[in-house]
C-alpha atoms as a PDB file:
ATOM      1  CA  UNK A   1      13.058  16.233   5.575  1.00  0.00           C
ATOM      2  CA  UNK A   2      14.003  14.055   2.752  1.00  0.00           C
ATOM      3  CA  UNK A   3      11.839  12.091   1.002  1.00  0.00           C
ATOM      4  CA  UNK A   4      13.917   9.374   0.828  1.00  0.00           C
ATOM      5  CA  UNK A   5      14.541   9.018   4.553  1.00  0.00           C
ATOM      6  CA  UNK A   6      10.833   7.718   4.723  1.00  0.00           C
ATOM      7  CA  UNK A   7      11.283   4.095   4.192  1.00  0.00           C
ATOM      8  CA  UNK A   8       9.504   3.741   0.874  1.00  0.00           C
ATOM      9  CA  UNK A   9      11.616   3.233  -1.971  1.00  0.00           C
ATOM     10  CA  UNK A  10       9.551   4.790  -4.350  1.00  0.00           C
ATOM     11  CA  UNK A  11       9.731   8.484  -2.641  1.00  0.00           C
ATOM     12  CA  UNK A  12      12.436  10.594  -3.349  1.00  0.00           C
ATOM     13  CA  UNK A  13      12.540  14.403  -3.841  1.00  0.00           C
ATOM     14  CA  UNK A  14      14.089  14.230  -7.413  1.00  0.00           C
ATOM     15  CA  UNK A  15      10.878  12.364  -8.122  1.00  0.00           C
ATOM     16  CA  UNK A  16       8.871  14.802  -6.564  1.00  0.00           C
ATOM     17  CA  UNK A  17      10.549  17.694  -8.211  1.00  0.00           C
ATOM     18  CA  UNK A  18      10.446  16.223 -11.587  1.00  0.00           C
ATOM     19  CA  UNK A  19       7.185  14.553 -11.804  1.00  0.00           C
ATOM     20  CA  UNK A  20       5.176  15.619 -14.675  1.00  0.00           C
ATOM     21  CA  UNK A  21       2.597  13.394 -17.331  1.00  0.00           C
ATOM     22  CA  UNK A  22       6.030  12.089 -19.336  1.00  0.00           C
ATOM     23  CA  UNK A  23       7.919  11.279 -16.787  1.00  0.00           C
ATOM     24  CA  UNK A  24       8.384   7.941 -15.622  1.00  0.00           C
ATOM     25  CA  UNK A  25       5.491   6.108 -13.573  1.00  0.00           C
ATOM     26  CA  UNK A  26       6.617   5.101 -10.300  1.00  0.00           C
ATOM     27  CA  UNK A  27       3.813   3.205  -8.723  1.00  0.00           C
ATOM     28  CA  UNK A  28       0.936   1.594  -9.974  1.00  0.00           C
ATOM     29  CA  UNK A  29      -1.128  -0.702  -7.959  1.00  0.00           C
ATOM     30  CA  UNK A  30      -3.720  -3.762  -9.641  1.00  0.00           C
ATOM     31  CA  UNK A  31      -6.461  -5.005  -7.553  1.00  0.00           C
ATOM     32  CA  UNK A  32      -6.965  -8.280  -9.035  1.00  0.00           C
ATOM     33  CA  UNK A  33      -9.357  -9.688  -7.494  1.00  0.00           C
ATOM     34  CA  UNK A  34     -12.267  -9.151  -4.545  1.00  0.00           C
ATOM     35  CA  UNK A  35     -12.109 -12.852  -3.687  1.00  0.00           C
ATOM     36  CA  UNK A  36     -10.577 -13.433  -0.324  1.00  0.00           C
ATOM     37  CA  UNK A  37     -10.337 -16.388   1.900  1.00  0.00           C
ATOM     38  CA  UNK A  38     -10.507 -13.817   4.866  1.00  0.00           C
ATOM     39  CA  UNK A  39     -12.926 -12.161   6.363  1.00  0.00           C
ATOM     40  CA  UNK A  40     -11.013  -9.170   8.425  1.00  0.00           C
ATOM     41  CA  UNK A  41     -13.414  -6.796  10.341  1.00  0.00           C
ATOM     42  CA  UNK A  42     -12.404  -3.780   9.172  1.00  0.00           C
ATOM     43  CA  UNK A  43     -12.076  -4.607   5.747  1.00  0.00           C
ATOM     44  CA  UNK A  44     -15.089  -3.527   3.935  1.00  0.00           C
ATOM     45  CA  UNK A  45     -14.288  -4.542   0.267  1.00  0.00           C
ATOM     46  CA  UNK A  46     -14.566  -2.706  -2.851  1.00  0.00           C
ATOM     47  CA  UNK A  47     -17.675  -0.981  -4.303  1.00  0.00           C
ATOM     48  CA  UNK A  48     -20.243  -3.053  -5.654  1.00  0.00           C
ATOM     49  CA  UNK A  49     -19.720  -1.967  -9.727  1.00  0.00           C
ATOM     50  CA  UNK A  50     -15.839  -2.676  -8.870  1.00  0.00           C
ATOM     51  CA  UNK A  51     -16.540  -6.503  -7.621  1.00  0.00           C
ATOM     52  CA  UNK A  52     -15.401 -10.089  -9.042  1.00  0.00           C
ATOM     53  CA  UNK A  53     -11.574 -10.207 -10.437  1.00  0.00           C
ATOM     54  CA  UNK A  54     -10.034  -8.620 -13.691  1.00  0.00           C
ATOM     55  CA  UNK A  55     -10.026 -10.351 -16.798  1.00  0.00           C
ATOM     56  CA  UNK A  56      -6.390 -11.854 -17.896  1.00  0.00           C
ATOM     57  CA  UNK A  57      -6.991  -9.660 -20.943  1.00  0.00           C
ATOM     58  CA  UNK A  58      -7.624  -6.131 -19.654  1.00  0.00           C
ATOM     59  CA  UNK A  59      -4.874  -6.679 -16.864  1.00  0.00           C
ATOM     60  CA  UNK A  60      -2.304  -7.343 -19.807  1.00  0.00           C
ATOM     61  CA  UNK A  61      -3.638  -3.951 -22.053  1.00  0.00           C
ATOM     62  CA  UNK A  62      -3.437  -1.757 -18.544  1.00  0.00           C
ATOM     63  CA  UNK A  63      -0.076  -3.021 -17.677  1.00  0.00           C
ATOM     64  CA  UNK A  64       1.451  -2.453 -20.964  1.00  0.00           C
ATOM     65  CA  UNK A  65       0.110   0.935 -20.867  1.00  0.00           C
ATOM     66  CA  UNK A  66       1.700   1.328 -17.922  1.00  0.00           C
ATOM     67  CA  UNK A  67       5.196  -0.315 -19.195  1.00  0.00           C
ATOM     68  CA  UNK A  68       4.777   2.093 -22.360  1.00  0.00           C
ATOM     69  CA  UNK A  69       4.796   4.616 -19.288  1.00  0.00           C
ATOM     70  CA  UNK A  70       8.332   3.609 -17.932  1.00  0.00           C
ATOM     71  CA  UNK A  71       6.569   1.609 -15.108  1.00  0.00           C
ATOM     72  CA  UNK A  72       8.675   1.082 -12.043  1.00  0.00           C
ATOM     73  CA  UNK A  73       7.254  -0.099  -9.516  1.00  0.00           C
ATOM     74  CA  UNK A  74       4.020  -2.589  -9.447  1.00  0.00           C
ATOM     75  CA  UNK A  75       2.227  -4.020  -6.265  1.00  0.00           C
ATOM     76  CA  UNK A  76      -0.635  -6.608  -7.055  1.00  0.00           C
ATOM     77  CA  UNK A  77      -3.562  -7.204  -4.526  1.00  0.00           C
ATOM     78  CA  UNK A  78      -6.793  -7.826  -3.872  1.00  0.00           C
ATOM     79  CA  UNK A  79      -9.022  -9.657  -2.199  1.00  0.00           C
ATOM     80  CA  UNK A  80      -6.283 -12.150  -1.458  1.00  0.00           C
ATOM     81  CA  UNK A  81      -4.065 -11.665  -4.976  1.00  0.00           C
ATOM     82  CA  UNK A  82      -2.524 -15.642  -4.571  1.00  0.00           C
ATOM     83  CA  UNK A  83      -5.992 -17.213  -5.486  1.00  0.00           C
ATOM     84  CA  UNK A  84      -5.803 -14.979  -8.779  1.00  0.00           C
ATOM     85  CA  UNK A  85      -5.435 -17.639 -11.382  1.00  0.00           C
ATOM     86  CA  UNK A  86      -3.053 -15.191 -13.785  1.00  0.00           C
ATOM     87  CA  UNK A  87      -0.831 -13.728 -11.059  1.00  0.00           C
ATOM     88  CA  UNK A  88       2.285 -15.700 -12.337  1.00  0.00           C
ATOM     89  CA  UNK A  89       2.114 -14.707 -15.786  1.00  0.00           C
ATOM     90  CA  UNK A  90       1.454 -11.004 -14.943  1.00  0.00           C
ATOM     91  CA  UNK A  91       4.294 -11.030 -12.732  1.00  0.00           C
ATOM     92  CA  UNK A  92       6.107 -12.998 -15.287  1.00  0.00           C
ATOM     93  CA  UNK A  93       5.461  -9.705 -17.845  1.00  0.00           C
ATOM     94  CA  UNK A  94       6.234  -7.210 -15.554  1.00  0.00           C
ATOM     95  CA  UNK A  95       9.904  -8.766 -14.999  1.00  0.00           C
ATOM     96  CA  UNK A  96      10.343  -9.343 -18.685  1.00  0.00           C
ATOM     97  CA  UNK A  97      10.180  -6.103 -19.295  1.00  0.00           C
ATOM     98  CA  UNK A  98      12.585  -4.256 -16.570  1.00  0.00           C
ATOM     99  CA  UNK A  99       9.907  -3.189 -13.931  1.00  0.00           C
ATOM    100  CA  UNK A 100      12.234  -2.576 -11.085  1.00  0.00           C
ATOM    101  CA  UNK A 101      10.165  -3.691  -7.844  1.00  0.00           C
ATOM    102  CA  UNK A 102       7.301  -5.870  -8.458  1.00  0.00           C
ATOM    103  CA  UNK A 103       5.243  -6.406  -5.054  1.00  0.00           C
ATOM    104  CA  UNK A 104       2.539  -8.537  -3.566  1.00  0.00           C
ATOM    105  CA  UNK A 105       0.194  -7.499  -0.940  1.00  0.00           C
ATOM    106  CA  UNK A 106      -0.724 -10.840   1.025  1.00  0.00           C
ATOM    107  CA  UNK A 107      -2.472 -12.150   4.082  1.00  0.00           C
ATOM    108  CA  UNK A 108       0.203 -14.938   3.879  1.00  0.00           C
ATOM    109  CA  UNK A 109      -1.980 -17.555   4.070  1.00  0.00           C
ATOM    110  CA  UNK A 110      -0.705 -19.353   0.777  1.00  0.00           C
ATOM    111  CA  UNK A 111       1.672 -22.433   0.982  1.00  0.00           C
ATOM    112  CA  UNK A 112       5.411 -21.225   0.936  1.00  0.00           C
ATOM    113  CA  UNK A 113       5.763 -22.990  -2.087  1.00  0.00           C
ATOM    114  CA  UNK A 114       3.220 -20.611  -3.824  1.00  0.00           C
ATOM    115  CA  UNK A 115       5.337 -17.535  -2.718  1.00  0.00           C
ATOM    116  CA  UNK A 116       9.007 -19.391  -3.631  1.00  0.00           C
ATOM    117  CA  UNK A 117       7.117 -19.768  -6.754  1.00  0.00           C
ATOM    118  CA  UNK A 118       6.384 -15.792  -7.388  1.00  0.00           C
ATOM    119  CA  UNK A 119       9.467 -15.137  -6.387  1.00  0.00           C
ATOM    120  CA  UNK A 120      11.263 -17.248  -9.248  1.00  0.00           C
ATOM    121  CA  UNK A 121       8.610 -15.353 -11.476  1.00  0.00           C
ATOM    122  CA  UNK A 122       9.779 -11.749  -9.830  1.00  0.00           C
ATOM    123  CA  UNK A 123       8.231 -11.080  -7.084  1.00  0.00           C
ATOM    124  CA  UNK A 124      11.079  -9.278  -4.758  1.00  0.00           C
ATOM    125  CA  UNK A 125       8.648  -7.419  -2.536  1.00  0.00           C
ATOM    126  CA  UNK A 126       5.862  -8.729   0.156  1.00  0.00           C
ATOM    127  CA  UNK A 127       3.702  -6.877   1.921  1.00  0.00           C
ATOM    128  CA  UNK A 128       2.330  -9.185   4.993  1.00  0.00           C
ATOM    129  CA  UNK A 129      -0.920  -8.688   6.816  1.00  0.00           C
ATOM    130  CA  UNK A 130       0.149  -9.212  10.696  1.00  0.00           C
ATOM    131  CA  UNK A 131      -2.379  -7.548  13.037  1.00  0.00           C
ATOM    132  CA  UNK A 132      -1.636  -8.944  16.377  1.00  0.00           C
ATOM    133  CA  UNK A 133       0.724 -11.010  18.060  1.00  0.00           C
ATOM    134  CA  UNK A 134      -0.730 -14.145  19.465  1.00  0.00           C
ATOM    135  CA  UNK A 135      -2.715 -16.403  17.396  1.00  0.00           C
ATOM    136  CA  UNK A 136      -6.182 -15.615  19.940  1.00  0.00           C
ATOM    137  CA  UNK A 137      -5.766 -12.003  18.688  1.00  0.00           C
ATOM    138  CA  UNK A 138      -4.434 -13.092  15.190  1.00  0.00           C
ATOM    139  CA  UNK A 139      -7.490 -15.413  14.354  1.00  0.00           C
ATOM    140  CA  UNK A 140     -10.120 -12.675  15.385  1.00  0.00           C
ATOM    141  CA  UNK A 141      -8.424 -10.371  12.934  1.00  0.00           C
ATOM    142  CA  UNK A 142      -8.386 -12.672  10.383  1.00  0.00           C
ATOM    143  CA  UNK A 143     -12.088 -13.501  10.892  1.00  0.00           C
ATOM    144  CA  UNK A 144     -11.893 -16.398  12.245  1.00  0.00           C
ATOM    145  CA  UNK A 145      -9.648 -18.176   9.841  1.00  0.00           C
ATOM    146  CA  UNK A 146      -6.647 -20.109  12.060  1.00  0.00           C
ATOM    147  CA  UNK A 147      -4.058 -19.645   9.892  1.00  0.00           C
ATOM    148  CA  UNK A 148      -1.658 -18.019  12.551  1.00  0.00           C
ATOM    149  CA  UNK A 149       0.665 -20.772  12.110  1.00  0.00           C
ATOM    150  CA  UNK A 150       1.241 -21.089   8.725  1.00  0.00           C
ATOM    151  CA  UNK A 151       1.394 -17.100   8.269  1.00  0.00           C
ATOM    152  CA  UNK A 152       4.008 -16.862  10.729  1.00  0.00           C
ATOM    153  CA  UNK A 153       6.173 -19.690   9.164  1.00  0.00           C
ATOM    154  CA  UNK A 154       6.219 -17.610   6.013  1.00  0.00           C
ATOM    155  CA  UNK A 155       6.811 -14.662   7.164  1.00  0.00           C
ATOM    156  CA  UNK A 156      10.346 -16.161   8.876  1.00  0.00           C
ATOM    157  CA  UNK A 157      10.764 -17.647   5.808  1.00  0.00           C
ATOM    158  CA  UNK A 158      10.425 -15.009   3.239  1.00  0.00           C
ATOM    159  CA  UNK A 159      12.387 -12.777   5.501  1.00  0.00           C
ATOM    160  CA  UNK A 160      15.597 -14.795   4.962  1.00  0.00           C
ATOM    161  CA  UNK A 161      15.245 -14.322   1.029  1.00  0.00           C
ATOM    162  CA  UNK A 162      13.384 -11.109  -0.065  1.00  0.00           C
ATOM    163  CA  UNK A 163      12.245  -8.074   1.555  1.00  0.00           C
ATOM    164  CA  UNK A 164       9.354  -8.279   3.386  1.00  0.00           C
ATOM    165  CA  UNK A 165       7.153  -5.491   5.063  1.00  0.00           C
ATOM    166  CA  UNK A 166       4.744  -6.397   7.278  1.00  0.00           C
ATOM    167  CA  UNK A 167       1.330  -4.206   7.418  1.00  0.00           C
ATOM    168  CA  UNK A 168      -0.251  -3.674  11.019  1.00  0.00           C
ATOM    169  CA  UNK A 169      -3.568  -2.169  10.946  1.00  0.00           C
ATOM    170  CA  UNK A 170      -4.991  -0.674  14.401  1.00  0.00           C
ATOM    171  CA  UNK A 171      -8.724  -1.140  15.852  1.00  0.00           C
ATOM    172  CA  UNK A 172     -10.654  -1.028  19.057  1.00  0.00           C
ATOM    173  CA  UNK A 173     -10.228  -4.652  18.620  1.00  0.00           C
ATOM    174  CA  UNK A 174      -6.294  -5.094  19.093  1.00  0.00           C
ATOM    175  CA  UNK A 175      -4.759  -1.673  20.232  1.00  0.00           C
ATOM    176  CA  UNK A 176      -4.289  -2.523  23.307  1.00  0.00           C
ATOM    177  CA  UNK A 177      -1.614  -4.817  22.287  1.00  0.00           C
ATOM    178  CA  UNK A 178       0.050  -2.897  19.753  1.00  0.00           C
ATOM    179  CA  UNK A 179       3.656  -2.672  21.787  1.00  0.00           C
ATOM    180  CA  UNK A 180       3.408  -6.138  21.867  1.00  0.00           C
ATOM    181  CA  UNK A 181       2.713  -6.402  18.479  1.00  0.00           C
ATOM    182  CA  UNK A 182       5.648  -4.402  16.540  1.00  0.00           C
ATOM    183  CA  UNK A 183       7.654  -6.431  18.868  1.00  0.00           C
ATOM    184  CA  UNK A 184       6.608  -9.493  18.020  1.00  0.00           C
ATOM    185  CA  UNK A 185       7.018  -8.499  13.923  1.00  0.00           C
ATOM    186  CA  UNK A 186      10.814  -7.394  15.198  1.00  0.00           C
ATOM    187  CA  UNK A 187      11.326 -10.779  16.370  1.00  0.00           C
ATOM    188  CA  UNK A 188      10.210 -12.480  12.895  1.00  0.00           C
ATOM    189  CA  UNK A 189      13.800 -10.411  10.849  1.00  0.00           C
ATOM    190  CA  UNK A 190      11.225  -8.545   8.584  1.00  0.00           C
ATOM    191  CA  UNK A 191      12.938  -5.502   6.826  1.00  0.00           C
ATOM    192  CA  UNK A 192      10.009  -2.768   8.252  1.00  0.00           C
ATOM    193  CA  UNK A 193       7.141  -2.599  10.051  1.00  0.00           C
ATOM    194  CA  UNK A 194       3.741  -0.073   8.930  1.00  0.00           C
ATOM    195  CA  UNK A 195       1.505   0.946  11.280  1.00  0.00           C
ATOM    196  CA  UNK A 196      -1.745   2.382  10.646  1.00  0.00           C
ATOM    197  CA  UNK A 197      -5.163   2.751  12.230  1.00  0.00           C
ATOM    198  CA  UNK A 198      -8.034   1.122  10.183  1.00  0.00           C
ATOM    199  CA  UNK A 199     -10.172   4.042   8.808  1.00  0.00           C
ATOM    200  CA  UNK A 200     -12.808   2.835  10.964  1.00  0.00           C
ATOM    201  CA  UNK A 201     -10.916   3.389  13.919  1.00  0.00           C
ATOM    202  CA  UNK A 202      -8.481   6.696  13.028  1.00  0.00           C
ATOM    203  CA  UNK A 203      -6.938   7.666  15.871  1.00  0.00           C
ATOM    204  CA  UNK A 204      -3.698   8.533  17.304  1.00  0.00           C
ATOM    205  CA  UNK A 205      -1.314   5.437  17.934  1.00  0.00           C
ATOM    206  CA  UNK A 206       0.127   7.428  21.031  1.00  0.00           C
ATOM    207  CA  UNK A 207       0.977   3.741  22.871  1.00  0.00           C
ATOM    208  CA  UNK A 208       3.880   3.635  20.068  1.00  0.00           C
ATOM    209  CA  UNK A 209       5.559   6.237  21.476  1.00  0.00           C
ATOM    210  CA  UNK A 210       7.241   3.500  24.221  1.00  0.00           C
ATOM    211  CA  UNK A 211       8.918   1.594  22.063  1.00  0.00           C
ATOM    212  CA  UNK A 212      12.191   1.086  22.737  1.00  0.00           C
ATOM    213  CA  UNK A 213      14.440   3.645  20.698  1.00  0.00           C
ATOM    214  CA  UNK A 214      16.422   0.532  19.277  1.00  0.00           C
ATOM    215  CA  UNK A 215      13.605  -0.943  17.823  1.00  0.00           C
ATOM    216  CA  UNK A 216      12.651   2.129  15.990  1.00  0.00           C
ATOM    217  CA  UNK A 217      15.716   3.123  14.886  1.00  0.00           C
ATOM    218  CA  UNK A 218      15.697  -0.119  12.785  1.00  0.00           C
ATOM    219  CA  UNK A 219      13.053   0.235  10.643  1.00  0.00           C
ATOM    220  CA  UNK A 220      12.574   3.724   8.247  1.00  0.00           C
ATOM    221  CA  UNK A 221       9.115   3.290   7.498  1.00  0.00           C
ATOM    222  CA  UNK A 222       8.320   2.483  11.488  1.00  0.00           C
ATOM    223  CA  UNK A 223      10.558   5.448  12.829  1.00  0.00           C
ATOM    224  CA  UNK A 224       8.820   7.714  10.194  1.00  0.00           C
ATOM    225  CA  UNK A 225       5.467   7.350  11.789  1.00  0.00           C
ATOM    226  CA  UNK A 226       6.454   7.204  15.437  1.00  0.00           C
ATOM    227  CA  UNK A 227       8.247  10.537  15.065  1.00  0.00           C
ATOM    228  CA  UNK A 228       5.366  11.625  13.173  1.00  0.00           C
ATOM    229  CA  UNK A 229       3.214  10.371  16.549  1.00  0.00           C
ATOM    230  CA  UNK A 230       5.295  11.793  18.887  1.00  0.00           C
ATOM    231  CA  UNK A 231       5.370  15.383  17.024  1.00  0.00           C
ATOM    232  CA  UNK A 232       1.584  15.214  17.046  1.00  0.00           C
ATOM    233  CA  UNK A 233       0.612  14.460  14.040  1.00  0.00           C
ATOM    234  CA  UNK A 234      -1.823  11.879  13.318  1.00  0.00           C
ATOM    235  CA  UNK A 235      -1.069   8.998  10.428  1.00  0.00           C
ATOM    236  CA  UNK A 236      -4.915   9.558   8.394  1.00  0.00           C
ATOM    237  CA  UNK A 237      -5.796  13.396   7.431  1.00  0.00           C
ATOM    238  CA  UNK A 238      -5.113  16.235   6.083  1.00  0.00           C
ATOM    239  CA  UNK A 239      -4.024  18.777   8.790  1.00  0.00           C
ATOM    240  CA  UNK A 240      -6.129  22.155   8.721  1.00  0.00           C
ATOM    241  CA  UNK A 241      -4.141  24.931   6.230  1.00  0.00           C
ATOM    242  CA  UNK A 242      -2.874  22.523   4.021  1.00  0.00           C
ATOM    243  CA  UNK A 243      -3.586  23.685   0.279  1.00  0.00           C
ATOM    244  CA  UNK A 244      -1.042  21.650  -1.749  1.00  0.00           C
ATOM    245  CA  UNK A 245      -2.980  19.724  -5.010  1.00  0.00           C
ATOM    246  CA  UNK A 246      -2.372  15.778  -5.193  1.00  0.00           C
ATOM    247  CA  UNK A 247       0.352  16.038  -7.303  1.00  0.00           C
ATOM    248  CA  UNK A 248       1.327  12.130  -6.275  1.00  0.00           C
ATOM    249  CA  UNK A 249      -0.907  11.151  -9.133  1.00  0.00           C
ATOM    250  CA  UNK A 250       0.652  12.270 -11.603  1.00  0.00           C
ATOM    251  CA  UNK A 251       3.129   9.023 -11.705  1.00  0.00           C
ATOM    252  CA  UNK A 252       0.924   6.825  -9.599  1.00  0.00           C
ATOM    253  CA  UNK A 253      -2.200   5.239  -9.887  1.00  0.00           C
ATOM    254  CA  UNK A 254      -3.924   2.615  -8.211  1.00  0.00           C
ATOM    255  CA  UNK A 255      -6.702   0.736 -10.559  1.00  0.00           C
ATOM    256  CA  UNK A 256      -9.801  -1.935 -10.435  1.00  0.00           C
ATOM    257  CA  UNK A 257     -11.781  -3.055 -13.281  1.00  0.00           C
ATOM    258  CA  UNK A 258     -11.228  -0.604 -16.188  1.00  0.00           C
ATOM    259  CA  UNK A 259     -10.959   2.395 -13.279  1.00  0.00           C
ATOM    260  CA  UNK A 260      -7.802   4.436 -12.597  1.00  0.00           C
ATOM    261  CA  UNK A 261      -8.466   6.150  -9.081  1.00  0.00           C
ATOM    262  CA  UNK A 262      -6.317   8.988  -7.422  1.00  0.00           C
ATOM    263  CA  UNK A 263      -4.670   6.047  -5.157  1.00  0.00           C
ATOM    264  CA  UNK A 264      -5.507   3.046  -3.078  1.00  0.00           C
ATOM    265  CA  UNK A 265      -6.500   5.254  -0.264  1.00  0.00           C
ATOM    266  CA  UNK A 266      -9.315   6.848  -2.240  1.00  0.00           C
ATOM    267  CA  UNK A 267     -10.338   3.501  -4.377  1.00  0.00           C
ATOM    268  CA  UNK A 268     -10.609   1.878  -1.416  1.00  0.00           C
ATOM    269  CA  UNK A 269     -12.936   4.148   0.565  1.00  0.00           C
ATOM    270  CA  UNK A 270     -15.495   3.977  -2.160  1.00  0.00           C
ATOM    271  CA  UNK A 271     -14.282   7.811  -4.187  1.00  0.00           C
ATOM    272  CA  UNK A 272     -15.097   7.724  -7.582  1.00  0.00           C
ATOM    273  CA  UNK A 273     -12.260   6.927 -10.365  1.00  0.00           C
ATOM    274  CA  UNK A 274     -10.662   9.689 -12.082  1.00  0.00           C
ATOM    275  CA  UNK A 275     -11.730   7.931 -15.323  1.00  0.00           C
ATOM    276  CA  UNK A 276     -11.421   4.702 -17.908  1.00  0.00           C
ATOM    277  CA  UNK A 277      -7.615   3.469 -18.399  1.00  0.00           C
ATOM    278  CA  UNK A 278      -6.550   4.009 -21.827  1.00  0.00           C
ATOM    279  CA  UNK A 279      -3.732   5.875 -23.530  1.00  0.00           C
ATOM    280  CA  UNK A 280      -4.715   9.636 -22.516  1.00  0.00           C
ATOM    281  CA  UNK A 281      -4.651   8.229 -18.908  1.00  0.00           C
ATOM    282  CA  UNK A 282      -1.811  10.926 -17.820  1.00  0.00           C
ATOM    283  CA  UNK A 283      -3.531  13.506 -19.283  1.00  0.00           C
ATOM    284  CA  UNK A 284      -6.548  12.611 -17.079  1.00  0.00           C
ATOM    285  CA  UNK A 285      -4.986  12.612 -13.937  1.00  0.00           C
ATOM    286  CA  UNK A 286      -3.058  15.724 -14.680  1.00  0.00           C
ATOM    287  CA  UNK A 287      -6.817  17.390 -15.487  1.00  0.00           C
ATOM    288  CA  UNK A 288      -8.105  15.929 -12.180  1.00  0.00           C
ATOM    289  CA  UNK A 289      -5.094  16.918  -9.621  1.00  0.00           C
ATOM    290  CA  UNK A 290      -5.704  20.384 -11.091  1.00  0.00           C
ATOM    291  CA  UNK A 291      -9.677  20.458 -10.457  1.00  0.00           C
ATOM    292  CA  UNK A 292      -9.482  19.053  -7.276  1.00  0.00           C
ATOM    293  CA  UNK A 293      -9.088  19.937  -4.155  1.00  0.00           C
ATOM    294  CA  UNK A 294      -8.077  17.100  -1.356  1.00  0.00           C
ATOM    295  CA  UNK A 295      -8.743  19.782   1.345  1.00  0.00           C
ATOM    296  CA  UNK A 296     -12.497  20.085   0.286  1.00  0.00           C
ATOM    297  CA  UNK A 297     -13.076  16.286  -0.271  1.00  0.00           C
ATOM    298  CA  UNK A 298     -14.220  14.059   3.049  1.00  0.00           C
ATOM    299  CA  UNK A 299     -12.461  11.344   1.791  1.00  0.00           C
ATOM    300  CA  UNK A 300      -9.002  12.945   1.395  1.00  0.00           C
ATOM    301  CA  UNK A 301      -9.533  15.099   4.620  1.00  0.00           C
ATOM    302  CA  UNK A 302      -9.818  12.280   6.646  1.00  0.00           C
ATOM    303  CA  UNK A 303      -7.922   9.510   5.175  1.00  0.00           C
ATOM    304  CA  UNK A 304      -4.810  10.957   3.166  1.00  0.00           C
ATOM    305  CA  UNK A 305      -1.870   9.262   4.597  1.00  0.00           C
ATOM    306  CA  UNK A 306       1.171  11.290   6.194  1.00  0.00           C
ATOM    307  CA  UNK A 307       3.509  10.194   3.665  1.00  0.00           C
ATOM    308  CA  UNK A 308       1.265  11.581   0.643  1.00  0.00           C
ATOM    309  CA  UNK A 309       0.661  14.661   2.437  1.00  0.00           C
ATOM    310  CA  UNK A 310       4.623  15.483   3.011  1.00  0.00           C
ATOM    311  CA  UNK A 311       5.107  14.109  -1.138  1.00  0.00           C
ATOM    312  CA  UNK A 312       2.766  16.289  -2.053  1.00  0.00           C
ATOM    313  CA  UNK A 313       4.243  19.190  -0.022  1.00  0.00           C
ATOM    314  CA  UNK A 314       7.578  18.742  -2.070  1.00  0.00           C
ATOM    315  CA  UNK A 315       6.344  18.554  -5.187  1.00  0.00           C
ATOM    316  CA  UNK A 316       4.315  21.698  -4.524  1.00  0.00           C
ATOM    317  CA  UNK A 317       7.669  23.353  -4.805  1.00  0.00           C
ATOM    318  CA  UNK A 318       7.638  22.858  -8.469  1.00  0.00           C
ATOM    319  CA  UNK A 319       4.471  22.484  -9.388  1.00  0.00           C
ATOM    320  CA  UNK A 320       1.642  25.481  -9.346  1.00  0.00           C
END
């Protein structure tokens, strides 16, 4: 399998096969901010030493590190990242100086106007929360906030003018409707649809496996995970006999505060960061992915996404 047939533009085997701590950084990811007007239910924030938002400042000296890095690809998010008072100008930088992709993860609950607004600043990538497809089921998922409406409206909207993934996460709470819901998202003209089971949750989206072969076929990043589904494998976790080192951070990092971390995955389920972000940042992560083994760590064995895993089985290929 090629990397690139995937769905995410970032994944490629060249990149896997060339990686190394000079080589370009691909993906970096900024959590801004822990301030959220949502309160989803299987969201369960960041750790307590990681809380509040970034200063203007240190955003600023981490992304030009990053640029100095030959910085690619960028997603900013949070929290909610649109009630970040510096988004704009970060976004701003990152387009002023040649970053390729620069992404948003959103529960698309801001005016439109907000998003044309990143856009003209350089946004060209939005990743939208959509969990269900009714507003009953919508609203529970959100928390209770009844923004259905307006979230919908964007998503149409920002479909016609950028690309826009939308970002379905699975629970006892709405899997029973998850046929209904990848349809619904097919009916809004988003470019893909990602479907993953909240950690909480973690289990096998077998009901996928019905969807209609049209609908898959459609969408990379969608027909990547149902094939994955329907050849047994499961979308969180590292399958038994797997020994390959997380080479994917050697060119990607996700970070909060003055923390680099392995990736989003492992920042988010409370692992500890690989260190402080400074210059020798590359040489960090290179020590780390060669001291550690995601086969031995509970986090990584039961939340590593399929996509890392088969990265990470490429690059192994080169790297020893």
């Amino acid at each position: 399998m090629r990397l690139e047939d995937i769905g995410f533009y970032t994944l490629s085997n060249a990149r896997a096969l060339s990686s190394s701590t000079t080589s370009p950084l691909w993906r970096c990811e900024m959590i801004l901010t822990d301030v959220c007007n949502f309160k989803c239910p299987y969201c369960r924030g960041l750790r307590k030493d990681l809380s509040g938002s970034i200063s203007i400042d240190n955003a600023k000296d981490i992304l030009k590190i990053w640029i100095s890095n030959g910085l690619k690809n960028i997603r900013f998010s949070g929290g909610e990242p649109t009630m970040y008072k510096g988004l704009t100008e970060l976004v701003e930088m990152c387009r002023d100086n040649n970053v390729e992709r620069v992404a948003i993860s959103t529960n698309g609950s801001a005016s439109f106007n907000t998003y044309k607004k990143l856009i003209k600043a350089g946004i060209n990538d939005f990743s939208i929360s959509l969990d269900a497809c009714c507003a009953t089921v919508g609203n529970l998922m959100s928390g209770g906030i009844k923004s259905w409406n307006r979230i919908i409206e964007n998503i149409k909207l920002l479909s016609e003018i950028t690309y826009v993934s939308v970002g379905m996460v699975f629970t006892e709470d709405n899997i029973k409707d998850c046929l209904k819901s990848v349809l619904f998202a097919h009916s809004l003209g988003v470019s893909d649809i990602r479907v993953i089971p909240s950690a909480q949750y973690n289990k096998a989206l077998a009901q996928l496996k019905d969807l209609p072969e049209e609908i898959i076929n459609k969408y990379p990043i969608l027909k990547y995970r149902i094939n994955n589904v329907k050849n047994g494998l499961h979308v969180r976790g590292i399958p038994d006999g797997n020994k390959d080192r997380c080479w994917l951070a050697l060119d990607d990092m996700a970070v909060a505060g003055p923390y680099h971390f392995p990736c989003i995955i492992y920042l988010r389920e409370g692992g500890n960061p690989v260190g402080k972000i400074d210059n020798s940042v590359r040489q960090q992560r290179e020590t780390w992915i060669r001291n550690h083994n995601p086969w031995e760590d509970s986090i990584c064995k039961a939340n590593c996404l399929d996509v890392c895993i088969d990265y990470n089985k490429k690059a192994s290929e080169t790297h020893r």
